[in-house]
PDB file of N, CA and C in Angstrom:
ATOM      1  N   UNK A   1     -51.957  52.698  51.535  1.00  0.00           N
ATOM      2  CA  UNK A   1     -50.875  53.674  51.447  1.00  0.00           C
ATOM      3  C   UNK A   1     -50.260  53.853  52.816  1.00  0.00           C
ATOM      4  N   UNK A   2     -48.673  54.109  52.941  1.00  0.00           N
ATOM      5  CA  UNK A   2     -48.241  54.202  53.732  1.00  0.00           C
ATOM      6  C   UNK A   2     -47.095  55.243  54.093  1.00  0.00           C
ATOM      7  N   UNK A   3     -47.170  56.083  54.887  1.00  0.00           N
ATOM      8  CA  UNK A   3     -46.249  57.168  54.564  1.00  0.00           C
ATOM      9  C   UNK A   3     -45.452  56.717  55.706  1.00  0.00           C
ATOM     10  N   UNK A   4     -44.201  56.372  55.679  1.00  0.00           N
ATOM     11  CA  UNK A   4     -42.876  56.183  56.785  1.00  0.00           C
ATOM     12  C   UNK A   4     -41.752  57.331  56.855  1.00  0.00           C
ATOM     13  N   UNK A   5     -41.426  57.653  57.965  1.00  0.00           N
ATOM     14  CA  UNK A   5     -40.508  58.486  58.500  1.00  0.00           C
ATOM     15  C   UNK A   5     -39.212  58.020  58.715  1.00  0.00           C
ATOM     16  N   UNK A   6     -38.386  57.736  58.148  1.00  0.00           N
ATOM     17  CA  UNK A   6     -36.851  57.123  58.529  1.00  0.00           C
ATOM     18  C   UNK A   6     -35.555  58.033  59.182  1.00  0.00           C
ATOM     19  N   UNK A   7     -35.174  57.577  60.099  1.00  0.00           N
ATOM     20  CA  UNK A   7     -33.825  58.313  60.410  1.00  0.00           C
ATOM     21  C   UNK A   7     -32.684  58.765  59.163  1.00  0.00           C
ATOM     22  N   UNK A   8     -32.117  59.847  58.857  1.00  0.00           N
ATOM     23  CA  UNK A   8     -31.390  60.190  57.905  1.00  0.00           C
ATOM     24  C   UNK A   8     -30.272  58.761  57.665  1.00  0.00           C
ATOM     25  N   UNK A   9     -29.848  58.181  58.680  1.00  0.00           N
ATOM     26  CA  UNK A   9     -28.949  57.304  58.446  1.00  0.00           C
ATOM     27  C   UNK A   9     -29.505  56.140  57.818  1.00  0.00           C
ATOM     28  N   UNK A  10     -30.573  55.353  58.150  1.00  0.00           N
ATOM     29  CA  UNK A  10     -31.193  54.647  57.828  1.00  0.00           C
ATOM     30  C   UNK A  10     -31.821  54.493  56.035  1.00  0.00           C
ATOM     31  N   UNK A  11     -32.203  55.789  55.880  1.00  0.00           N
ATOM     32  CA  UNK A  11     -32.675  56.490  54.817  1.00  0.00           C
ATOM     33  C   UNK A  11     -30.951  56.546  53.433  1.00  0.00           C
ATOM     34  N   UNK A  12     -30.326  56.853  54.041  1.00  0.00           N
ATOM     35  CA  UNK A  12     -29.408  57.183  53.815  1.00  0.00           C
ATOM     36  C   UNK A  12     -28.702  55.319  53.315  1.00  0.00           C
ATOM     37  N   UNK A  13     -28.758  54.864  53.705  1.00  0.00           N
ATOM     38  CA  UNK A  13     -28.550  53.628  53.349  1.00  0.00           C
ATOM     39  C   UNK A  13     -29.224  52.769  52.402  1.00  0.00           C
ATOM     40  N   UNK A  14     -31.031  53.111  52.663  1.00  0.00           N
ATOM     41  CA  UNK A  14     -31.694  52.577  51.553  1.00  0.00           C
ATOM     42  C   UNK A  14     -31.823  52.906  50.524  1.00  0.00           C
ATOM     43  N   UNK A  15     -31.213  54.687  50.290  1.00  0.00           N
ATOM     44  CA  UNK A  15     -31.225  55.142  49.352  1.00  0.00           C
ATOM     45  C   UNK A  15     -30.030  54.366  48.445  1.00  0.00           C
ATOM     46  N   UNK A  16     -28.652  54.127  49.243  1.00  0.00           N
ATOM     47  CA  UNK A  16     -27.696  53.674  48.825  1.00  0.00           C
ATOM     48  C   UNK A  16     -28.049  52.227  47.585  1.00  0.00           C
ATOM     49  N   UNK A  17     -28.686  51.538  48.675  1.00  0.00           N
ATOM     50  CA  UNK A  17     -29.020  50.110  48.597  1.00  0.00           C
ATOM     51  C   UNK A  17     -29.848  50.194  46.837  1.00  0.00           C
ATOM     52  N   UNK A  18     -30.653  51.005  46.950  1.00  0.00           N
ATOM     53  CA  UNK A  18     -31.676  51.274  45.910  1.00  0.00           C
ATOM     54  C   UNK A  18     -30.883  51.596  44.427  1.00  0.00           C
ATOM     55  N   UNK A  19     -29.549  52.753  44.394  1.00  0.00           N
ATOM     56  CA  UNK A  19     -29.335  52.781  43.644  1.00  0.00           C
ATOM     57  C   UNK A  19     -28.232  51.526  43.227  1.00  0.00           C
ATOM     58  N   UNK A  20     -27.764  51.291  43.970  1.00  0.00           N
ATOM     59  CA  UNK A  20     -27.026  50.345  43.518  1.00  0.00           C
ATOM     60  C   UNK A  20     -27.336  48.671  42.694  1.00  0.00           C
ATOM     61  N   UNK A  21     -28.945  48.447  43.563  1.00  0.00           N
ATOM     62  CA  UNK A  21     -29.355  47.005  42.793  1.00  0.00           C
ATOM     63  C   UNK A  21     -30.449  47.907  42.090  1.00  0.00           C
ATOM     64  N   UNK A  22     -30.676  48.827  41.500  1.00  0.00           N
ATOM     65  CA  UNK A  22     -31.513  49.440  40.814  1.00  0.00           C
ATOM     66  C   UNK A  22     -33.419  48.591  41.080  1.00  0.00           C
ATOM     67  N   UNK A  23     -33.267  48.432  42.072  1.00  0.00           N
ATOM     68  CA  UNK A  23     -34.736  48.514  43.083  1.00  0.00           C
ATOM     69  C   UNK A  23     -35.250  49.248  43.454  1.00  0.00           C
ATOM     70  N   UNK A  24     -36.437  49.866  43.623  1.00  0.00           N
ATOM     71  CA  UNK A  24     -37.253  50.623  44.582  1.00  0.00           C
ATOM     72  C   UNK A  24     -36.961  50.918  46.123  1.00  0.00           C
ATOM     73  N   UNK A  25     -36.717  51.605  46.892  1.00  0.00           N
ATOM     74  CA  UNK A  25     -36.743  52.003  48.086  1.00  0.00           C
ATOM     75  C   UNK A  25     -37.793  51.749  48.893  1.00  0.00           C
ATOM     76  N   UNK A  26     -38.784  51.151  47.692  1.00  0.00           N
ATOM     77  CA  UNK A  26     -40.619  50.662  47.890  1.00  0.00           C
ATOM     78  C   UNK A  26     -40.466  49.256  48.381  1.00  0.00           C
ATOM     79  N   UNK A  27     -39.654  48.735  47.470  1.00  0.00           N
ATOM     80  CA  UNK A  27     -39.199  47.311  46.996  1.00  0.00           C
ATOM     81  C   UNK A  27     -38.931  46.788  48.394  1.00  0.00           C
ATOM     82  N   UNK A  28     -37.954  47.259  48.662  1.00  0.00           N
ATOM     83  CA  UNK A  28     -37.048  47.113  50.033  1.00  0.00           C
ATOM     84  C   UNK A  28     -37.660  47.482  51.129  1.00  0.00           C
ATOM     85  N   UNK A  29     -38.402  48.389  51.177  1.00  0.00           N
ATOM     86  CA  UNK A  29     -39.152  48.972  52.889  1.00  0.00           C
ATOM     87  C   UNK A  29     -40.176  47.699  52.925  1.00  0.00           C
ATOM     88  N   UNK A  30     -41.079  47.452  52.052  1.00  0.00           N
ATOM     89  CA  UNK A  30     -41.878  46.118  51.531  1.00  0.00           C
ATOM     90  C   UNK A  30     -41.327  45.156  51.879  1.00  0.00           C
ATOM     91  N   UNK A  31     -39.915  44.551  51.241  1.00  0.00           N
ATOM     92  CA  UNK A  31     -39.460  42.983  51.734  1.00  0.00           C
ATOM     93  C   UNK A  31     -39.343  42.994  53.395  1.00  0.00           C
ATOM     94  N   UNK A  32     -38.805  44.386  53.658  1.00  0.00           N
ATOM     95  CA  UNK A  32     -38.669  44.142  55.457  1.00  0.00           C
ATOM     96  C   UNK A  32     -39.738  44.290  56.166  1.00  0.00           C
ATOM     97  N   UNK A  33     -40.447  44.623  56.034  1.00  0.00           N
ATOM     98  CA  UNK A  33     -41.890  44.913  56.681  1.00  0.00           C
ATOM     99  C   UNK A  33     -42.864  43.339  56.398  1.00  0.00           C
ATOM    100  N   UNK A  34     -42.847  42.966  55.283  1.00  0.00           N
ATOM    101  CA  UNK A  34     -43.373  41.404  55.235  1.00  0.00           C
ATOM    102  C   UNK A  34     -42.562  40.408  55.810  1.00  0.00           C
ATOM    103  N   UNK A  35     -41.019  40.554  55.909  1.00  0.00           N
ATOM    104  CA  UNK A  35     -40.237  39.277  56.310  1.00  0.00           C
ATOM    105  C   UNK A  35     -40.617  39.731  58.043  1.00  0.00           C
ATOM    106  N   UNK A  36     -40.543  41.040  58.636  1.00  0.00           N
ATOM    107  CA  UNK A  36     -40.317  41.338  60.300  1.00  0.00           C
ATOM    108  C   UNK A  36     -41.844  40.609  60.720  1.00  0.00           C
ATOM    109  N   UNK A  37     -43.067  41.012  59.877  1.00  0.00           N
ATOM    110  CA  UNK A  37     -44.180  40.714  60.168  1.00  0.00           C
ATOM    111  C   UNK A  37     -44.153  39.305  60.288  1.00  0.00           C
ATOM    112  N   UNK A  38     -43.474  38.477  59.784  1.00  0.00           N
ATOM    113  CA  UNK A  38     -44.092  37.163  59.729  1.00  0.00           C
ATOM    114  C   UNK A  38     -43.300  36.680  60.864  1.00  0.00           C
ATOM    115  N   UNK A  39     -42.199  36.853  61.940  1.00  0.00           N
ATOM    116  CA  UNK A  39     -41.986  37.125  62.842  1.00  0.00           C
ATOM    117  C   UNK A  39     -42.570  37.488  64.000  1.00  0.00           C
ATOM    118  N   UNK A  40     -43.258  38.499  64.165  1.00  0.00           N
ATOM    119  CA  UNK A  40     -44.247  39.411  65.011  1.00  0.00           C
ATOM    120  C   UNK A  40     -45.090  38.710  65.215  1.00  0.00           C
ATOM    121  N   UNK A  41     -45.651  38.499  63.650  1.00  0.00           N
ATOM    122  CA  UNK A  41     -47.146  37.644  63.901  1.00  0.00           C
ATOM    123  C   UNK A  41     -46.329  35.724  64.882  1.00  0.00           C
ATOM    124  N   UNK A  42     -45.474  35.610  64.306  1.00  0.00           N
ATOM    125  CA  UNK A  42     -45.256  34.226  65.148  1.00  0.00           C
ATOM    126  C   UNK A  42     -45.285  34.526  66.638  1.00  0.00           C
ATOM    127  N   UNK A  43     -44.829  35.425  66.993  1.00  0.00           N
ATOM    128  CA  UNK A  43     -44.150  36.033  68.284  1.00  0.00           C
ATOM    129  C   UNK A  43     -45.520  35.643  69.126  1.00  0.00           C
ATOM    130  N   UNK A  44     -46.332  36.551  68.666  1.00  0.00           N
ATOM    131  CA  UNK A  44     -47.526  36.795  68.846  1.00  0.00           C
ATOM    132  C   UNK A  44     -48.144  35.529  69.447  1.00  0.00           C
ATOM    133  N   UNK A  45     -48.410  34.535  68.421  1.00  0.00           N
ATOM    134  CA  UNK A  45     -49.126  33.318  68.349  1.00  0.00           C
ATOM    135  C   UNK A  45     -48.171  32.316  69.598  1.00  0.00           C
ATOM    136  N   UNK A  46     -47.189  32.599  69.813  1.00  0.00           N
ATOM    137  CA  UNK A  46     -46.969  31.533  70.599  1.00  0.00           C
ATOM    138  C   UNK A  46     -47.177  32.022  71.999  1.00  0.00           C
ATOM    139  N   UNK A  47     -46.839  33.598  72.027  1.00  0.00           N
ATOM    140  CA  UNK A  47     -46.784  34.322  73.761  1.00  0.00           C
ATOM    141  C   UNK A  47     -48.718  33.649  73.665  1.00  0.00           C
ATOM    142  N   UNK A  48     -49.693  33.675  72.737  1.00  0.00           N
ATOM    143  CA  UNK A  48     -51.303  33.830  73.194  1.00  0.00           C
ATOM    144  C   UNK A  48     -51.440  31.937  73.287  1.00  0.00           C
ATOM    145  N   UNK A  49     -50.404  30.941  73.005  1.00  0.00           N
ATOM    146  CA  UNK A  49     -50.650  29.649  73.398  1.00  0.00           C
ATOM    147  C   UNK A  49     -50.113  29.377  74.490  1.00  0.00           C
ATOM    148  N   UNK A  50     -48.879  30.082  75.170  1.00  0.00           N
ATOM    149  CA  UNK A  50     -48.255  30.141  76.243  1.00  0.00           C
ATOM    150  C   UNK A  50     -49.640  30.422  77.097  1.00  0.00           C
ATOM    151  N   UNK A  51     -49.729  31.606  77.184  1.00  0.00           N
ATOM    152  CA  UNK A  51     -51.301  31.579  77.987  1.00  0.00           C
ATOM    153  C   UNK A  51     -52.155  30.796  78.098  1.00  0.00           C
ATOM    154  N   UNK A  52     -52.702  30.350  77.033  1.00  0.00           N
ATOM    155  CA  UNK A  52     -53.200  29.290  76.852  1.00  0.00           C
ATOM    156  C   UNK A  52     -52.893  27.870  78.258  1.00  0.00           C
ATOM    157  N   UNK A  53     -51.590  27.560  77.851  1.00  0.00           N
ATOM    158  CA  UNK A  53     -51.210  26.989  78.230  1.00  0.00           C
ATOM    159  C   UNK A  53     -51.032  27.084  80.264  1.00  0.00           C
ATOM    160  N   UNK A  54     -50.684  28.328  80.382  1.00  0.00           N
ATOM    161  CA  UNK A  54     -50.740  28.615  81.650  1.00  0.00           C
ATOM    162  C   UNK A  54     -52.230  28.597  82.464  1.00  0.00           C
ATOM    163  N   UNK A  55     -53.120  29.144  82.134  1.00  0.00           N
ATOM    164  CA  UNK A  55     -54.933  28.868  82.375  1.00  0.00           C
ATOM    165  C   UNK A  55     -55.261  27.610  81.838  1.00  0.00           C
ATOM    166  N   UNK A  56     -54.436  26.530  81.806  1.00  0.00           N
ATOM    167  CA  UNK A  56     -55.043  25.205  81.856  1.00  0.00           C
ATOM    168  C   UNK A  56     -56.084  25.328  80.685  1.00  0.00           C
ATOM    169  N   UNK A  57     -56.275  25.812  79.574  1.00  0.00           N
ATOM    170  CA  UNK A  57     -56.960  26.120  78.350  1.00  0.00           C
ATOM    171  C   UNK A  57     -56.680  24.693  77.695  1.00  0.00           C
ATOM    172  N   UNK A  58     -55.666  24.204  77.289  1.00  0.00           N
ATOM    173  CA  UNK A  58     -54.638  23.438  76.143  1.00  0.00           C
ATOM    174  C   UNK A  58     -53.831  22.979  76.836  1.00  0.00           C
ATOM    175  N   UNK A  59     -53.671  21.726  76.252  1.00  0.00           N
ATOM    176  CA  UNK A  59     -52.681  20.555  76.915  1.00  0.00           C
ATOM    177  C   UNK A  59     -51.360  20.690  75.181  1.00  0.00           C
ATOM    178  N   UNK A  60     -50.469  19.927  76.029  1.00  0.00           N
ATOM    179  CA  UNK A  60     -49.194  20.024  75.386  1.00  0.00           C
ATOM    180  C   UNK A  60     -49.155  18.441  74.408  1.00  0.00           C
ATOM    181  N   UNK A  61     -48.259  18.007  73.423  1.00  0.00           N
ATOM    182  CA  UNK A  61     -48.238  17.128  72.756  1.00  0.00           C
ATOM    183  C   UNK A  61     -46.539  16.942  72.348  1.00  0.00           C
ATOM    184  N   UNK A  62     -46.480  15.357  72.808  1.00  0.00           N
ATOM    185  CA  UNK A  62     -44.633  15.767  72.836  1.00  0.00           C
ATOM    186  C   UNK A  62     -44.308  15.129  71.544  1.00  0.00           C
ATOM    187  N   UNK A  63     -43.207  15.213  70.922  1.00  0.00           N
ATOM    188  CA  UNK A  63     -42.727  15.169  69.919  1.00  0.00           C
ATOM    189  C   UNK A  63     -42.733  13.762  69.537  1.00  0.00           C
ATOM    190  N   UNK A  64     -42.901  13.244  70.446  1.00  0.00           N
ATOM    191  CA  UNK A  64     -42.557  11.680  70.221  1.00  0.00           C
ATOM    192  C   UNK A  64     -44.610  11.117  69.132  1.00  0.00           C
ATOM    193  N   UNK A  65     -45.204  11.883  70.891  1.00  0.00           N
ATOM    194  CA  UNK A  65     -46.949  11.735  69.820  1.00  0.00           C
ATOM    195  C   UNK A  65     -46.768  12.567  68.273  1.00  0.00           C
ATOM    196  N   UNK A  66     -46.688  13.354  68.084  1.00  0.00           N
ATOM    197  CA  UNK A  66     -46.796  13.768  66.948  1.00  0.00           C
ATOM    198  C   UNK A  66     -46.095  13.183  65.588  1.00  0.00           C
ATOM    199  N   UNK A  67     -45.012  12.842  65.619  1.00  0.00           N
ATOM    200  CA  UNK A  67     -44.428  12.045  65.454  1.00  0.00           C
ATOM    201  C   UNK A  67     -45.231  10.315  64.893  1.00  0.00           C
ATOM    202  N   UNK A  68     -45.289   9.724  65.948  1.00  0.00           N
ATOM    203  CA  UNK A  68     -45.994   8.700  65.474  1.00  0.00           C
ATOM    204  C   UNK A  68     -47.349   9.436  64.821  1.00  0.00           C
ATOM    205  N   UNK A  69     -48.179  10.354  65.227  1.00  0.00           N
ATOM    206  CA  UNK A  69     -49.318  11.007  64.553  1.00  0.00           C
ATOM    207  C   UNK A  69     -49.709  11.261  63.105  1.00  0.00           C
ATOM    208  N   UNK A  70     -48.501  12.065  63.118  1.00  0.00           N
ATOM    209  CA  UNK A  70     -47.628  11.792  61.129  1.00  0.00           C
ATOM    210  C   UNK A  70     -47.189  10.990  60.608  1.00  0.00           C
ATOM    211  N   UNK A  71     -46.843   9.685  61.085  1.00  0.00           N
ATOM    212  CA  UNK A  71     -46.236   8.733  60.779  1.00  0.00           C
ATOM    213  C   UNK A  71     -44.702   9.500  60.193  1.00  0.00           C
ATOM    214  N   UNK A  72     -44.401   9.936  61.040  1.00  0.00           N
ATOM    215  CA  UNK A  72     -42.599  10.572  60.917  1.00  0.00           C
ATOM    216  C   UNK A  72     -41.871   9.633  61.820  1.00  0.00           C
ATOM    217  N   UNK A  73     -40.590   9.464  60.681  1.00  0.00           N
ATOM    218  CA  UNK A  73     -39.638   8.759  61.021  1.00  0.00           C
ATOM    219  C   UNK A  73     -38.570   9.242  61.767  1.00  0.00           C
ATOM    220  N   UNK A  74     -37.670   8.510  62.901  1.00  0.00           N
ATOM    221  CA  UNK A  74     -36.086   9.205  63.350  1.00  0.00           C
ATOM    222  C   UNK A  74     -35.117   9.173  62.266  1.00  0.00           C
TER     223      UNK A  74
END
């Protein structure tokens, strides 16, 4: 469960949004919160390989290796 606080304007819009495609206000706080997350979480994962990468942790692989790796074509 999740209780969210929205700015009147904001609110004010999803309410709009809601009646008009006759969706949930649930529906919609839900699609944006899973589509921003999967974002975040990327965000995330690349700033902690960047590091990685900076402490000599992990070496890099250029497009060309991977590439032949997959057997992917130009």
């Amino acid at each position: 469960m999740l209780a969210l606080r929205l700015p009147p304007e904001i609110e004010a819009r999803l309410d709009e949004l809601s009646k008009r495609t006759g969706r949930s206000k649930s529906f919609y706080a839900r699609q944006a919160i899973l589509e921003h997350l999967d974002d975040l979480e990327d965000v995330y994962l690349a700033e902690k390989r960047l590091e990685e990468l900076r402490r000599g942790e992990s070496d890099t692989v250029s497009l060309a290796e991977l590439m032949t790796r997959y057997g992917v074509e130009n």
